[in-house]
N, C-alpha and C. Protein backbone atom coordinates (compact mmCIF):
# COMPACT_ATOMS: atom_id res chain seq x y z
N UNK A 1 -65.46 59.24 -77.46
CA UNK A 1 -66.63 58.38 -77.56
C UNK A 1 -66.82 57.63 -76.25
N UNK A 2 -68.37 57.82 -75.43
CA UNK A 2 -68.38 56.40 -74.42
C UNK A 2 -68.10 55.33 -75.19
N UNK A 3 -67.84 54.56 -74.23
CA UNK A 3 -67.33 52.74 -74.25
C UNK A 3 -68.39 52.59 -73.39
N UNK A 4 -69.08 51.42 -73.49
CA UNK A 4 -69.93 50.96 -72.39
C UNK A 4 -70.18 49.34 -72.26
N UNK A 5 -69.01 48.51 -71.22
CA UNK A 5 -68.77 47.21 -71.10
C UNK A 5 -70.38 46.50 -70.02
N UNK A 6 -70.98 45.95 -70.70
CA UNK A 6 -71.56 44.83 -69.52
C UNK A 6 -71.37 43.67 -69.75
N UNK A 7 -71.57 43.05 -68.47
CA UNK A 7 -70.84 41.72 -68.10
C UNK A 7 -72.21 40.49 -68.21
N UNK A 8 -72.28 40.26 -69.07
CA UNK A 8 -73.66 38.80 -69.12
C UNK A 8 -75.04 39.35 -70.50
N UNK A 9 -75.47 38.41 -70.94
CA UNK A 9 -76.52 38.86 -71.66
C UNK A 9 -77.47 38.02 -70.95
N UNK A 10 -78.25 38.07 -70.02
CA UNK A 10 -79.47 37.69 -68.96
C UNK A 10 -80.21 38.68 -69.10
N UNK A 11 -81.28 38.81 -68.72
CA UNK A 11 -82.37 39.67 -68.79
C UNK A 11 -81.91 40.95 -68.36
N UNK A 12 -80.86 40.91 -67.15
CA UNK A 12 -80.05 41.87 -66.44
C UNK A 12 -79.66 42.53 -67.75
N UNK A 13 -78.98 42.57 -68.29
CA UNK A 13 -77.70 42.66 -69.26
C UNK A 13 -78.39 43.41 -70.54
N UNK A 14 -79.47 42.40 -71.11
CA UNK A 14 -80.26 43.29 -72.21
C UNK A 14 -80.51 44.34 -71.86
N UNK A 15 -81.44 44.30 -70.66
CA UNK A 15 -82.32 45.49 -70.40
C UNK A 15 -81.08 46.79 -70.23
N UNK A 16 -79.92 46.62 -69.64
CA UNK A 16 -79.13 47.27 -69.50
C UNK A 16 -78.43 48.15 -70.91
N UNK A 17 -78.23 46.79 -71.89
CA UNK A 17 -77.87 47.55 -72.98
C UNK A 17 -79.31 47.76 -73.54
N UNK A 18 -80.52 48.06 -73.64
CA UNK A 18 -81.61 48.70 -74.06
C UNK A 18 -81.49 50.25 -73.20
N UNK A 19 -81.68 49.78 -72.50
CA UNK A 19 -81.44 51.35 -71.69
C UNK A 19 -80.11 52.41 -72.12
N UNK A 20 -79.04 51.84 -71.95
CA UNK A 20 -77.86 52.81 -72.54
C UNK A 20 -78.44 53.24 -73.74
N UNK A 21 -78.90 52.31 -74.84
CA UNK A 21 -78.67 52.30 -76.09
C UNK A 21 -79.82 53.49 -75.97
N UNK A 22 -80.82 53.32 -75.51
CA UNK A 22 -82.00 54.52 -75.78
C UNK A 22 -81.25 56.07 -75.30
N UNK A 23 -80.31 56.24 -74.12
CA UNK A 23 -80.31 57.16 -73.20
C UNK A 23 -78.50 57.84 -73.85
N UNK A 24 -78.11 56.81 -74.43
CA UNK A 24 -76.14 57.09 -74.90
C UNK A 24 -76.56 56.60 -76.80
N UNK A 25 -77.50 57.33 -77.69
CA UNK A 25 -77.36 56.62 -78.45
C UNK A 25 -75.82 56.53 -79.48
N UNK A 26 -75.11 57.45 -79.01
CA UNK A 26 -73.78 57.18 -79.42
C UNK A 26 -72.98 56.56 -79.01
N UNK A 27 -73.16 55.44 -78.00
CA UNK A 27 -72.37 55.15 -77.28
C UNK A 27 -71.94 53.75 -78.42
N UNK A 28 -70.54 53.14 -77.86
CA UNK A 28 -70.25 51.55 -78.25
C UNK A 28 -70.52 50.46 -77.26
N UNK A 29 -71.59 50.11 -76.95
CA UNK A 29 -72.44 49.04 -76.23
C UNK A 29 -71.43 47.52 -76.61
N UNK A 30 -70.75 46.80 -76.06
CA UNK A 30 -70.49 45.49 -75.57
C UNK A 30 -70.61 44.83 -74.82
N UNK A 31 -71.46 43.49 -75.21
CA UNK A 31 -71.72 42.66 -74.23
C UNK A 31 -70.46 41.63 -73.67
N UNK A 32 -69.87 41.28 -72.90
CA UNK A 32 -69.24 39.83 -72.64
C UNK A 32 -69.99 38.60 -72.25
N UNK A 33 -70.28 37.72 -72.88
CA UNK A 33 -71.36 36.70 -72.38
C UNK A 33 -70.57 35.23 -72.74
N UNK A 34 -70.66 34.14 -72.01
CA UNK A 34 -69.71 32.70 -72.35
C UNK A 34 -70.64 32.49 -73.83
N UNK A 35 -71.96 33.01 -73.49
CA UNK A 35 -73.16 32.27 -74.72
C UNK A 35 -73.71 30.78 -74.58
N UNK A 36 -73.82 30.39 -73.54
CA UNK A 36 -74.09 28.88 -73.46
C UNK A 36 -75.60 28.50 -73.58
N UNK A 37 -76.21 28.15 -74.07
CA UNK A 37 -77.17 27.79 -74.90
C UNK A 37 -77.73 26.51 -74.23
N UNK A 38 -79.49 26.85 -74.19
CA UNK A 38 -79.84 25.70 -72.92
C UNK A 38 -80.28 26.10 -71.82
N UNK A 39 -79.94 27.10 -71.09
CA UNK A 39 -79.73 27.72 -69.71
C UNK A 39 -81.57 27.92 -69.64
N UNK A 40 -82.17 27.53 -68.50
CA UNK A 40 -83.28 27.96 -68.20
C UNK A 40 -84.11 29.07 -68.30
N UNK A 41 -84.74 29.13 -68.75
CA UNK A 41 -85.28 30.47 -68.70
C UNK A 41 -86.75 30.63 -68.26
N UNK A 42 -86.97 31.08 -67.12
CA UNK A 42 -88.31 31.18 -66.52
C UNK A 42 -88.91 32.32 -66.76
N UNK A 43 -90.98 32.13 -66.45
CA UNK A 43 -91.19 32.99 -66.52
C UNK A 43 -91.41 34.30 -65.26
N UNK A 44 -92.18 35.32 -65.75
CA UNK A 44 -91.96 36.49 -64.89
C UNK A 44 -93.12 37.26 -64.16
N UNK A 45 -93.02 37.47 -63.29
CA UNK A 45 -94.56 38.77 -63.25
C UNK A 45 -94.28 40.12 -62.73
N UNK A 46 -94.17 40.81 -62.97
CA UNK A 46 -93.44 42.46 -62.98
C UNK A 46 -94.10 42.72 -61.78
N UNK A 47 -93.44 43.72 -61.29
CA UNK A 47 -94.38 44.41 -60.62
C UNK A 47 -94.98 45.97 -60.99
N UNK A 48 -95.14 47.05 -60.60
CA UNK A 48 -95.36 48.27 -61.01
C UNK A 48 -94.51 48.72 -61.50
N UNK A 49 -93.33 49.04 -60.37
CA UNK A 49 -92.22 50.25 -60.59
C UNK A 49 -91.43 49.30 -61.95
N UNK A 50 -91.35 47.88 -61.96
CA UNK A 50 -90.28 47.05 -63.32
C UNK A 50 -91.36 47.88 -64.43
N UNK A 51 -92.55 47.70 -64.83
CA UNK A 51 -93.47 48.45 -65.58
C UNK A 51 -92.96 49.44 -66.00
N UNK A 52 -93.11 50.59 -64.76
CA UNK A 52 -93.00 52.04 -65.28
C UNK A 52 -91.33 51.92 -65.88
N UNK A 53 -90.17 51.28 -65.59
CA UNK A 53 -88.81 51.13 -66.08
C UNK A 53 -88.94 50.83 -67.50
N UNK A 54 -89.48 49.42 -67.53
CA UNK A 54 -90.12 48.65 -69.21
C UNK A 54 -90.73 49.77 -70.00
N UNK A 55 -91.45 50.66 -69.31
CA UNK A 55 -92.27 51.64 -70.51
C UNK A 55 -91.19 52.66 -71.05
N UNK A 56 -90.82 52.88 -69.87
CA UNK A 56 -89.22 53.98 -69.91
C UNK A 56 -88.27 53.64 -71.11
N UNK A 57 -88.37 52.58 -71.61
CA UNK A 57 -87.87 51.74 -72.65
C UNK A 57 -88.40 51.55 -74.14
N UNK A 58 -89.42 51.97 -73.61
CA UNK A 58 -89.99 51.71 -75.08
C UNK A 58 -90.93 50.58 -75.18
N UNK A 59 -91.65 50.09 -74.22
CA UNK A 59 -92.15 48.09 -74.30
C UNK A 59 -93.35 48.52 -73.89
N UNK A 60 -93.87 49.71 -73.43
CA UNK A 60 -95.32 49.88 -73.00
C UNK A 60 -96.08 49.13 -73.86
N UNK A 61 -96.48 49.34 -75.69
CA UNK A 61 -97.30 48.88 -76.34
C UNK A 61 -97.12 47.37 -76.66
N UNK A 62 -95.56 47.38 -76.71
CA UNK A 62 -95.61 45.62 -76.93
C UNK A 62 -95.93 44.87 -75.40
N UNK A 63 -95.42 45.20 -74.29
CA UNK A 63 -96.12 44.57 -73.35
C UNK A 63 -97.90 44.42 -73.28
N UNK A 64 -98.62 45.45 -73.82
CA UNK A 64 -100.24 45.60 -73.70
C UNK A 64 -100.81 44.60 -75.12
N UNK A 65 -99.79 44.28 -76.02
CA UNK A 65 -100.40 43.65 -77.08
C UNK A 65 -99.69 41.95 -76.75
N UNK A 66 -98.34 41.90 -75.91
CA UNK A 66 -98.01 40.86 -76.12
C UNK A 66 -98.40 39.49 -74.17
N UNK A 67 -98.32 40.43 -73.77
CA UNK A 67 -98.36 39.93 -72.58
C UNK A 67 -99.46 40.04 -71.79
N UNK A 68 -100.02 38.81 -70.91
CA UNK A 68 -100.95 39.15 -69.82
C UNK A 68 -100.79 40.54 -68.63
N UNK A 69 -102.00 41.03 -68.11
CA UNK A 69 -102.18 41.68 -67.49
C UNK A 69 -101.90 40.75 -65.79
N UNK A 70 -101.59 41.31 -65.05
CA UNK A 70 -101.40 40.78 -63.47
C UNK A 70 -101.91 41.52 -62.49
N UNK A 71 -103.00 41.38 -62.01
CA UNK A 71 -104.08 42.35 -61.47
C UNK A 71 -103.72 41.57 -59.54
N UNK A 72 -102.99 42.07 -59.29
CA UNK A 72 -102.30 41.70 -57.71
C UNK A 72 -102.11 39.95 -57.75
N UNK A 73 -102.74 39.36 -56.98
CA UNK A 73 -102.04 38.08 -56.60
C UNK A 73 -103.11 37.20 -58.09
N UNK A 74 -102.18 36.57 -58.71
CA UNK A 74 -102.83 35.11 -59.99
C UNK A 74 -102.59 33.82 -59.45
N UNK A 75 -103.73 32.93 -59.51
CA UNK A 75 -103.94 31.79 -59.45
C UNK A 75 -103.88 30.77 -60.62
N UNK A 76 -103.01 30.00 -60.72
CA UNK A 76 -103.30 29.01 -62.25
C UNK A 76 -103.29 27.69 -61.25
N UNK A 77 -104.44 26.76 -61.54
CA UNK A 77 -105.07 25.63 -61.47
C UNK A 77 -104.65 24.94 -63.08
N UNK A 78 -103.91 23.45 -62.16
CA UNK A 78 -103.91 23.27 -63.53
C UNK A 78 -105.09 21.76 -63.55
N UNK A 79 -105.38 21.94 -65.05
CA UNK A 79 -106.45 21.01 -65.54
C UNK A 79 -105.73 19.47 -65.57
N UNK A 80 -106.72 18.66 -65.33
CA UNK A 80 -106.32 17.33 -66.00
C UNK A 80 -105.50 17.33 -67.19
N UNK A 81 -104.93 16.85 -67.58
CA UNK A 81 -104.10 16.74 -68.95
C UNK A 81 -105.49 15.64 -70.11
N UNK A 82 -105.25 16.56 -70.90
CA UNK A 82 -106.24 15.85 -71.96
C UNK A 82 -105.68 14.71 -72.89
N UNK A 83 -106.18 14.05 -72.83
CA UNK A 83 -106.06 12.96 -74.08
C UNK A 83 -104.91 13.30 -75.37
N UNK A 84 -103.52 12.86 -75.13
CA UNK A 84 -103.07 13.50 -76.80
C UNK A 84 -102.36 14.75 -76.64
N UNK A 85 -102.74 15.17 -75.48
CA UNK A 85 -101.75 16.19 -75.43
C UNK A 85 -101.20 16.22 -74.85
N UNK A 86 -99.75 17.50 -75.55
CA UNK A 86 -98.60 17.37 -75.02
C UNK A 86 -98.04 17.80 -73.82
N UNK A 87 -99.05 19.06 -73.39
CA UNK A 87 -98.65 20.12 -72.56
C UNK A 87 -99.73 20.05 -71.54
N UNK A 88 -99.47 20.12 -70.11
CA UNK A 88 -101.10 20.63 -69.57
C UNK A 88 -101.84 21.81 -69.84
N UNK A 89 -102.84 22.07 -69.62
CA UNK A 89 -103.53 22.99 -69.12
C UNK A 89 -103.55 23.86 -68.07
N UNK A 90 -104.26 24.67 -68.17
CA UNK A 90 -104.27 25.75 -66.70
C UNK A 90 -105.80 26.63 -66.78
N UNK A 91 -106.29 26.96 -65.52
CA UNK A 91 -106.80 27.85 -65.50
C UNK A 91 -106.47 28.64 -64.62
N UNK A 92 -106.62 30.13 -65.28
CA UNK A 92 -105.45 31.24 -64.30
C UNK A 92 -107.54 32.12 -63.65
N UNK A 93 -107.06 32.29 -62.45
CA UNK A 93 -107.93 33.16 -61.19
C UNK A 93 -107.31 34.36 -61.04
N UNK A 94 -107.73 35.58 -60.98
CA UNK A 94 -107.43 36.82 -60.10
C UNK A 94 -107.74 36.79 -59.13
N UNK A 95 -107.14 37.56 -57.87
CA UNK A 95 -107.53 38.08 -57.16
C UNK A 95 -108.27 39.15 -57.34
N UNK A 96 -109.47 39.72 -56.63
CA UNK A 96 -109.62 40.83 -57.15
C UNK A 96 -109.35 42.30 -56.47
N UNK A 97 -109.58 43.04 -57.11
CA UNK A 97 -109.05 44.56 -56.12
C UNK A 97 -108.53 45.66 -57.38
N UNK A 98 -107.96 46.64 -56.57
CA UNK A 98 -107.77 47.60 -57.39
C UNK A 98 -106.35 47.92 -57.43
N UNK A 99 -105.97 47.82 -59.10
CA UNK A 99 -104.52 47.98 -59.21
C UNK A 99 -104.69 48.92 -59.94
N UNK A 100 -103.89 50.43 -59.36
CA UNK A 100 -103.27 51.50 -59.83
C UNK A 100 -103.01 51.93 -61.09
N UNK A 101 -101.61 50.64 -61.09
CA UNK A 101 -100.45 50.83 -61.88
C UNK A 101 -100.82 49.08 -62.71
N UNK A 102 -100.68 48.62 -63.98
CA UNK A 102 -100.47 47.91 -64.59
C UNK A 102 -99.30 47.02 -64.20
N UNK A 103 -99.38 45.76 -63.73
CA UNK A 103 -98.12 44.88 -63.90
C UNK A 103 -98.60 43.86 -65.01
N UNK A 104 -97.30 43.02 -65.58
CA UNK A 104 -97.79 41.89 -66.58
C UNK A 104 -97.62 40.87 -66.07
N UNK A 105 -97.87 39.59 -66.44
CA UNK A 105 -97.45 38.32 -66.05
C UNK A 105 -95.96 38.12 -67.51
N UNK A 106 -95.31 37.98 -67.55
CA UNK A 106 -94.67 38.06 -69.32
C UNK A 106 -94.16 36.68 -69.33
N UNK A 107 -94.09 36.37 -70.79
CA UNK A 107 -93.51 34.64 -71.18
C UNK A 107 -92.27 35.49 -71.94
N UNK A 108 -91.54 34.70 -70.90
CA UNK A 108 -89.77 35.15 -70.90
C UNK A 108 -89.38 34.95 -72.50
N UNK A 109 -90.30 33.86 -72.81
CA UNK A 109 -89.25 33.73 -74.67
C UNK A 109 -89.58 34.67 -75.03
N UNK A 110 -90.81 35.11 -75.27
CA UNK A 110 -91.21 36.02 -76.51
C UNK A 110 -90.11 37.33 -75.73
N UNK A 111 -90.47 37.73 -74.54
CA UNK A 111 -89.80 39.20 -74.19
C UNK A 111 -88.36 39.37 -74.67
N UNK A 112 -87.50 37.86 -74.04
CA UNK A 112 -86.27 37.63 -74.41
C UNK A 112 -85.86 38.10 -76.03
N UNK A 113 -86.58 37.34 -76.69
CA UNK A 113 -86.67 37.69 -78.17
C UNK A 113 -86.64 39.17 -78.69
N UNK A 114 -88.34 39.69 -78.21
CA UNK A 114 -88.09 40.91 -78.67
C UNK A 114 -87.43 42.06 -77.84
N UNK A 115 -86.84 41.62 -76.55
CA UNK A 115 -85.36 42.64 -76.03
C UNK A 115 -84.08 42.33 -77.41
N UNK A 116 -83.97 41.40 -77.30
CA UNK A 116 -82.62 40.87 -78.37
C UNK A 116 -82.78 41.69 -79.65
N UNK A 117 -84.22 41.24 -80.36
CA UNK A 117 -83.84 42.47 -81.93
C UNK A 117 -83.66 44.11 -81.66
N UNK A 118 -84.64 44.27 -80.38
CA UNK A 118 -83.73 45.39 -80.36
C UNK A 118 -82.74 46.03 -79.86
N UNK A 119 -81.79 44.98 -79.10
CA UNK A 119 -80.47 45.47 -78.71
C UNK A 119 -79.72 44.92 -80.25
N UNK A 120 -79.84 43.81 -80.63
CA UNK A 120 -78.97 43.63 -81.19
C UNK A 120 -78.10 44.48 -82.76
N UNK A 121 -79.07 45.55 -83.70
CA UNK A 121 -78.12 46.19 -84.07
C UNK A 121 -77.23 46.94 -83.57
N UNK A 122 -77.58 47.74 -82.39
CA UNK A 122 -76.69 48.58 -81.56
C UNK A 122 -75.42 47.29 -80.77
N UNK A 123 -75.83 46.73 -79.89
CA UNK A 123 -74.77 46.04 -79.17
C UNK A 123 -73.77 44.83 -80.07
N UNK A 124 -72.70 45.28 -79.73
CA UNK A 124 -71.66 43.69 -79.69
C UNK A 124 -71.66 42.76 -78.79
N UNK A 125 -71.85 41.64 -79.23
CA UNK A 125 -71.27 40.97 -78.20
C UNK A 125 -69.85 39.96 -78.69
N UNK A 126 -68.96 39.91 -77.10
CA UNK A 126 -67.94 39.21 -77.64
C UNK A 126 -67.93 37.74 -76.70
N UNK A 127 -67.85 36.75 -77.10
CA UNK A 127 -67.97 35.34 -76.66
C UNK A 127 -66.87 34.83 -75.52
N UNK A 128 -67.34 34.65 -74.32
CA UNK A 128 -65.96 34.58 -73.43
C UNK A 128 -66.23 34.84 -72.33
N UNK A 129 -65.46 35.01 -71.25
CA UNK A 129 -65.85 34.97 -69.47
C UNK A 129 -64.67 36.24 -69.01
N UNK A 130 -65.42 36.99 -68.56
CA UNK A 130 -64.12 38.20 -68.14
C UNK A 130 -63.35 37.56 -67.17
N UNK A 131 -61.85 37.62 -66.82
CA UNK A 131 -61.05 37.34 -65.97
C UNK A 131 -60.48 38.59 -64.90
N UNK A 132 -60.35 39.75 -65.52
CA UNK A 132 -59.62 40.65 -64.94
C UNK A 132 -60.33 42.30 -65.23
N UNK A 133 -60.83 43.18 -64.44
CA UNK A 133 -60.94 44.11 -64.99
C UNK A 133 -60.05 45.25 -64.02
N UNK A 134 -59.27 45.96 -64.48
CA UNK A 134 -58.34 47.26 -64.23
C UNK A 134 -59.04 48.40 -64.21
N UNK A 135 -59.70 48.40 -63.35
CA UNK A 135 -59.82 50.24 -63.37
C UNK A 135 -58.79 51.45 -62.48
N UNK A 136 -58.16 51.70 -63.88
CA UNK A 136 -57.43 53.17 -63.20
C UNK A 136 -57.88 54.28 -62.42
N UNK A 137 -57.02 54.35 -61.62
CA UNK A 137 -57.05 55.78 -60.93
C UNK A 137 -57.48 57.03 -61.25
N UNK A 138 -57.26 57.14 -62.61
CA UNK A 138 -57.29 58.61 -63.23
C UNK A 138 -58.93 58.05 -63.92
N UNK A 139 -59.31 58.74 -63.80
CA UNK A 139 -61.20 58.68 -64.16
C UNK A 139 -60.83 59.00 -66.10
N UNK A 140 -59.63 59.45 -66.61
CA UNK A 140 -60.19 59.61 -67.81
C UNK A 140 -59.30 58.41 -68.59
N UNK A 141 -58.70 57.92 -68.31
CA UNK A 141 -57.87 56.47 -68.34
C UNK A 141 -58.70 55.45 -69.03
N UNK A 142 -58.38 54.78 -69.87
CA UNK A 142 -59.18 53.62 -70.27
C UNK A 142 -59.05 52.15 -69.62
N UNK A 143 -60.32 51.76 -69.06
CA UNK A 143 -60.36 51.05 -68.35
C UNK A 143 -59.61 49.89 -69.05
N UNK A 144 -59.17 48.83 -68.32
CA UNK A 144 -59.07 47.36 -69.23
C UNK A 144 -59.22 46.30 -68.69
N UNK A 145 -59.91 45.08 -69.57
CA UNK A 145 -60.81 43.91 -69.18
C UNK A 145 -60.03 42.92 -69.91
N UNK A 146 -59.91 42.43 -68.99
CA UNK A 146 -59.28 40.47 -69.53
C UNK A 146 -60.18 39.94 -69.78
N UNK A 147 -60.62 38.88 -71.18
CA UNK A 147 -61.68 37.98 -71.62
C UNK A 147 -61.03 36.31 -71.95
């Protein structure tokens, strides 16, 4: 059976176990992550080739239903803050011109989210900070990782 260790659950890390999981679906996917809760999370704007990877994945339709379009360089102006509310405003500008290839602008929670349900029946994760990893000489050797 593959074993397949990655090191962090960050955007890095999902997408990584999304990808195995589509391409090894037999594989045993583990994450190592500390899990610390809080950590910033910003948002994103793809470019083409992250696109054509994301579709490669399976996210083409949820990116076109869930996320803005990014048509080369975006402008957000933000508004006065209104009366009572909590959050500002914005108004977002295009540049205009001709884009090829589709990029998104994406809001990291929702993506974060729906990467997670679908790694998470396939992947483990185990709670902890790797210390040591051993890789043997002999390529058919089982590797081993200190947590």
């Amino acid at each position: 059976m593959t074993r397949i260790l990655l090191i962090g659950r960050g955007l890095s890390g999902k997408l990584a176990a999304l990808y195995y999981s589509r391409h090894f679906p037999d594989a045993e996917i583990t994450i190592v992550d500390p899990a610390k809760e809080g950590l910033p999370v910003v948002g994103e704007s793809t470019v083409e080739v992250t696109v054509q990877f994301l579709k490669s994945l399976g996210l083409g339709e949820y990116l076109e239903e869930k996320h803005l379009h990014k048509y080369g360089l975006t402008y957000y102006f933000r508004l006065p803050k209104a009366p009572g509310a909590d959050t500002p405003e914005y108004i977002q500008h295009e540049a205009p011109g001709v884009i090829r290839l589709p990029s998104y602008n994406l809001n990291r929670f929702t993506f974060d989210e729906e990467i997670e349900s679908r790694i998470s029946p396939r992947v483990r994760t185990v709670v902890g900070r790797v210390q040591k990893v051993n890789l043997p000489a002999d390529p058919d050797a089982s590797c081993v990782v200190e947590v």
